[in-house]
N, C-alpha and C. Protein backbone atom coordinates (compact mmCIF):
# COMPACT_ATOMS: atom_id res chain seq x y z
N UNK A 1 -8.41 37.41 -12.28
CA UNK A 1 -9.55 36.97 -11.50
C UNK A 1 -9.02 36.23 -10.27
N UNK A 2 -9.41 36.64 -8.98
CA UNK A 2 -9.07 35.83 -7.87
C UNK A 2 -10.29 35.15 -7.52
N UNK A 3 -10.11 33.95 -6.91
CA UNK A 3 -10.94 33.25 -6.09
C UNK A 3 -10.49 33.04 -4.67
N UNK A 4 -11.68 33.07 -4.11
CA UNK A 4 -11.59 32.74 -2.64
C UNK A 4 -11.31 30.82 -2.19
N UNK A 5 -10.38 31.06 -1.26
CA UNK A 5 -9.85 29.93 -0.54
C UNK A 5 -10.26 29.93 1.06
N UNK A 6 -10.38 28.90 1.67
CA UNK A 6 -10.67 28.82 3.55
C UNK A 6 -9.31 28.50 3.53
N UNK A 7 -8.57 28.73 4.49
CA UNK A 7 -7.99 28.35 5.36
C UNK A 7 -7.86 28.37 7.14
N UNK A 8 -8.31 26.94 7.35
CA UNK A 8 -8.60 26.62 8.83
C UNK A 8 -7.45 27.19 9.56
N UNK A 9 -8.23 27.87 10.86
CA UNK A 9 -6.92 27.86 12.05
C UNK A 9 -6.19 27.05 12.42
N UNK A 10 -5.46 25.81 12.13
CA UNK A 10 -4.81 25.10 12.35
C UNK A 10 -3.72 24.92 11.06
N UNK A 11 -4.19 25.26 9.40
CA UNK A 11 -3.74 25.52 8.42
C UNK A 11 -2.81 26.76 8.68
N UNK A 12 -3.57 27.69 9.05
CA UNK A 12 -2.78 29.01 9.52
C UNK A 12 -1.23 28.80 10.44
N UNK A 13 -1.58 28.21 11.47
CA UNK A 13 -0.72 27.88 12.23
C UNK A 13 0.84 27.16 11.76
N UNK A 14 0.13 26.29 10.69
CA UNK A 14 1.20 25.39 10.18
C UNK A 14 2.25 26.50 9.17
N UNK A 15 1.25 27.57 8.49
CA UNK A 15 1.84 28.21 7.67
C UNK A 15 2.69 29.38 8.34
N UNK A 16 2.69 29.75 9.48
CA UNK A 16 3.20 30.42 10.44
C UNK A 16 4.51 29.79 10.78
N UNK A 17 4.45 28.45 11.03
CA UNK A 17 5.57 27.67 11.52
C UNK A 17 6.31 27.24 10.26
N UNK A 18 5.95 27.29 9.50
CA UNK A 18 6.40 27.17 7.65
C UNK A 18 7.61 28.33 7.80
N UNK A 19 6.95 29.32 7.59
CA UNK A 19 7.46 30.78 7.56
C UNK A 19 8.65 30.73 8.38
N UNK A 20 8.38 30.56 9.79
CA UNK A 20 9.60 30.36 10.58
C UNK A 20 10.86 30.08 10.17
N UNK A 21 10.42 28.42 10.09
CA UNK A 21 11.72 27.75 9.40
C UNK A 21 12.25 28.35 8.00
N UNK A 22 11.38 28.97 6.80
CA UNK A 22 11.61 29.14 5.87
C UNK A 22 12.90 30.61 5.79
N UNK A 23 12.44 31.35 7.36
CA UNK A 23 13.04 32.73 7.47
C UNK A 23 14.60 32.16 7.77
N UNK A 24 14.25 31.48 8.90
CA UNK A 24 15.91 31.03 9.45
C UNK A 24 16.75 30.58 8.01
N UNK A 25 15.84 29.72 7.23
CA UNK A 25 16.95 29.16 6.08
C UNK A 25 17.32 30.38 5.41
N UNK A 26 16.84 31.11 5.28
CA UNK A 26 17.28 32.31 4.24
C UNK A 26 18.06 33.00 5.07
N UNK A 27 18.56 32.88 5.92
CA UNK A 27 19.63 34.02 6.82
C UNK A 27 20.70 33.02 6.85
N UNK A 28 20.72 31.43 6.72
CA UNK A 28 21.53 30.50 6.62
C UNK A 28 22.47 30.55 4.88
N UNK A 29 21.68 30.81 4.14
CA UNK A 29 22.17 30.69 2.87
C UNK A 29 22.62 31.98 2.24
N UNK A 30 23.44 31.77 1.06
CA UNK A 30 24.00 32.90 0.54
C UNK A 30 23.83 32.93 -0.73
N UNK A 31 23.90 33.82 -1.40
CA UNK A 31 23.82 34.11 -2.77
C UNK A 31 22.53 34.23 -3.43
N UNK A 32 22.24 33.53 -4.70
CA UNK A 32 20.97 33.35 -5.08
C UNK A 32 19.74 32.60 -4.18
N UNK A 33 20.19 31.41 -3.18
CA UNK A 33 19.50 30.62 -2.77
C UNK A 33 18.94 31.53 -1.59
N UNK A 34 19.45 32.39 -1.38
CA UNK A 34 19.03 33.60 -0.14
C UNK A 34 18.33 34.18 -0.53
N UNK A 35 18.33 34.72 -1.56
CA UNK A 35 17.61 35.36 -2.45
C UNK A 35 15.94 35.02 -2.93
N UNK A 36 16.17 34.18 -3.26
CA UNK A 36 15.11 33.45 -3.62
C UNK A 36 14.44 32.57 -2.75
N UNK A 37 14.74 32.21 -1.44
CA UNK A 37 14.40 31.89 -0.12
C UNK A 37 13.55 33.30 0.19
N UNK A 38 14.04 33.88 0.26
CA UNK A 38 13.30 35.53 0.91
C UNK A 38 11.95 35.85 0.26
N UNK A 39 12.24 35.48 -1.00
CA UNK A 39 11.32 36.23 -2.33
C UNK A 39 10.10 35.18 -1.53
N UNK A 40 10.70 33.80 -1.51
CA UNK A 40 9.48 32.95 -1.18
C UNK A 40 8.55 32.92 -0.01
N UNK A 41 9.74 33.35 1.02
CA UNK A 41 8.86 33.85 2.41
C UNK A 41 7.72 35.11 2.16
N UNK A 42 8.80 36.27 1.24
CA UNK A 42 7.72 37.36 1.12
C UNK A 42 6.29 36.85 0.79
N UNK A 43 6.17 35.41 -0.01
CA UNK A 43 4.84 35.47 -0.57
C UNK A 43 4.06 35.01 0.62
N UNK A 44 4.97 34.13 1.19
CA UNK A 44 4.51 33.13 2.35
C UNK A 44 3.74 33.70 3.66
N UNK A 45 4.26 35.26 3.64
CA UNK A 45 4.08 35.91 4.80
C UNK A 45 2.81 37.14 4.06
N UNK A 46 2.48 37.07 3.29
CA UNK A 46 1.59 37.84 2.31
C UNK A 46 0.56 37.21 2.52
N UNK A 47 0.59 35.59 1.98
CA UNK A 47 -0.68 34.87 2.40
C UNK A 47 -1.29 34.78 3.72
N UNK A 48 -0.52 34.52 4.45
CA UNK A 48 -0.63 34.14 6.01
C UNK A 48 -1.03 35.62 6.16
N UNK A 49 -0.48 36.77 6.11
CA UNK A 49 -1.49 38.27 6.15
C UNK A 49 -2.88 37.90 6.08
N UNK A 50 -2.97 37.58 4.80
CA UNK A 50 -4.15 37.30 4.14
C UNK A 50 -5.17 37.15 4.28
N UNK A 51 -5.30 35.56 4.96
CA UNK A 51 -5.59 34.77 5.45
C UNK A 51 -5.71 35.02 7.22
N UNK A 52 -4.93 35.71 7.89
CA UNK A 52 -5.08 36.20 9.40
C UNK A 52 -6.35 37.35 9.26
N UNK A 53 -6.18 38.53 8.39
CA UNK A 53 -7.36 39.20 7.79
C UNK A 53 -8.51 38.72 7.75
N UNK A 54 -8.90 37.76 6.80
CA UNK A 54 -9.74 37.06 6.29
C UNK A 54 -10.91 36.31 7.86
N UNK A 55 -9.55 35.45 8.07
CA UNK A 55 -10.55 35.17 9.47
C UNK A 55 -11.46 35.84 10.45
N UNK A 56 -10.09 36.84 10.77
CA UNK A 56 -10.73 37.71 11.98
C UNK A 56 -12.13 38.37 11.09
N UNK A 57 -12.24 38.93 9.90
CA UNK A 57 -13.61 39.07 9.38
C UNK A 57 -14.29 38.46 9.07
N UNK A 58 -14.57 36.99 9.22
CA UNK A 58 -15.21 36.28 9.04
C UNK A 58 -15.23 35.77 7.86
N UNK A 59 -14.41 36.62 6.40
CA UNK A 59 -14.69 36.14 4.97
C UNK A 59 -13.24 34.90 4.56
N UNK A 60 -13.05 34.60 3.35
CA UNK A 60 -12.54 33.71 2.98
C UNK A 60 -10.99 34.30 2.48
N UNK A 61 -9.97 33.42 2.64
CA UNK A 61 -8.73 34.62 1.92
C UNK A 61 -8.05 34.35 0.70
């Protein structure tokens, strides 16, 4: 079961600039911690999809 979440344009933004930094660290690190840096962006950049979707249609993401 999913539920719907808002996230404000300014939330968005922050999670954009999240992502950023989160990408650079994972090209900084090696091994598992790269690894699992990436896995975390993938979700990071899934939501922020999401959520960019969500807005532009007016519904919740």
């Amino acid at each position: 079961m999913s539920r719907a979440i808002e996230i404000s344009p300014i939330e968005l933004m922050a999670l954009k600039k999240l992502a950023l930094i989160n990408g650079a660290l994972a090209k900084t690190l090696t091994g598992t911690a790269s690894r699992e840096t990436s896995a975390l962006l993938s979700v990071l950049l899934d939501v922020i999809n999401r959520a960019d979707l969500a807005n532009a249609t007016g519904g919740a993401a």
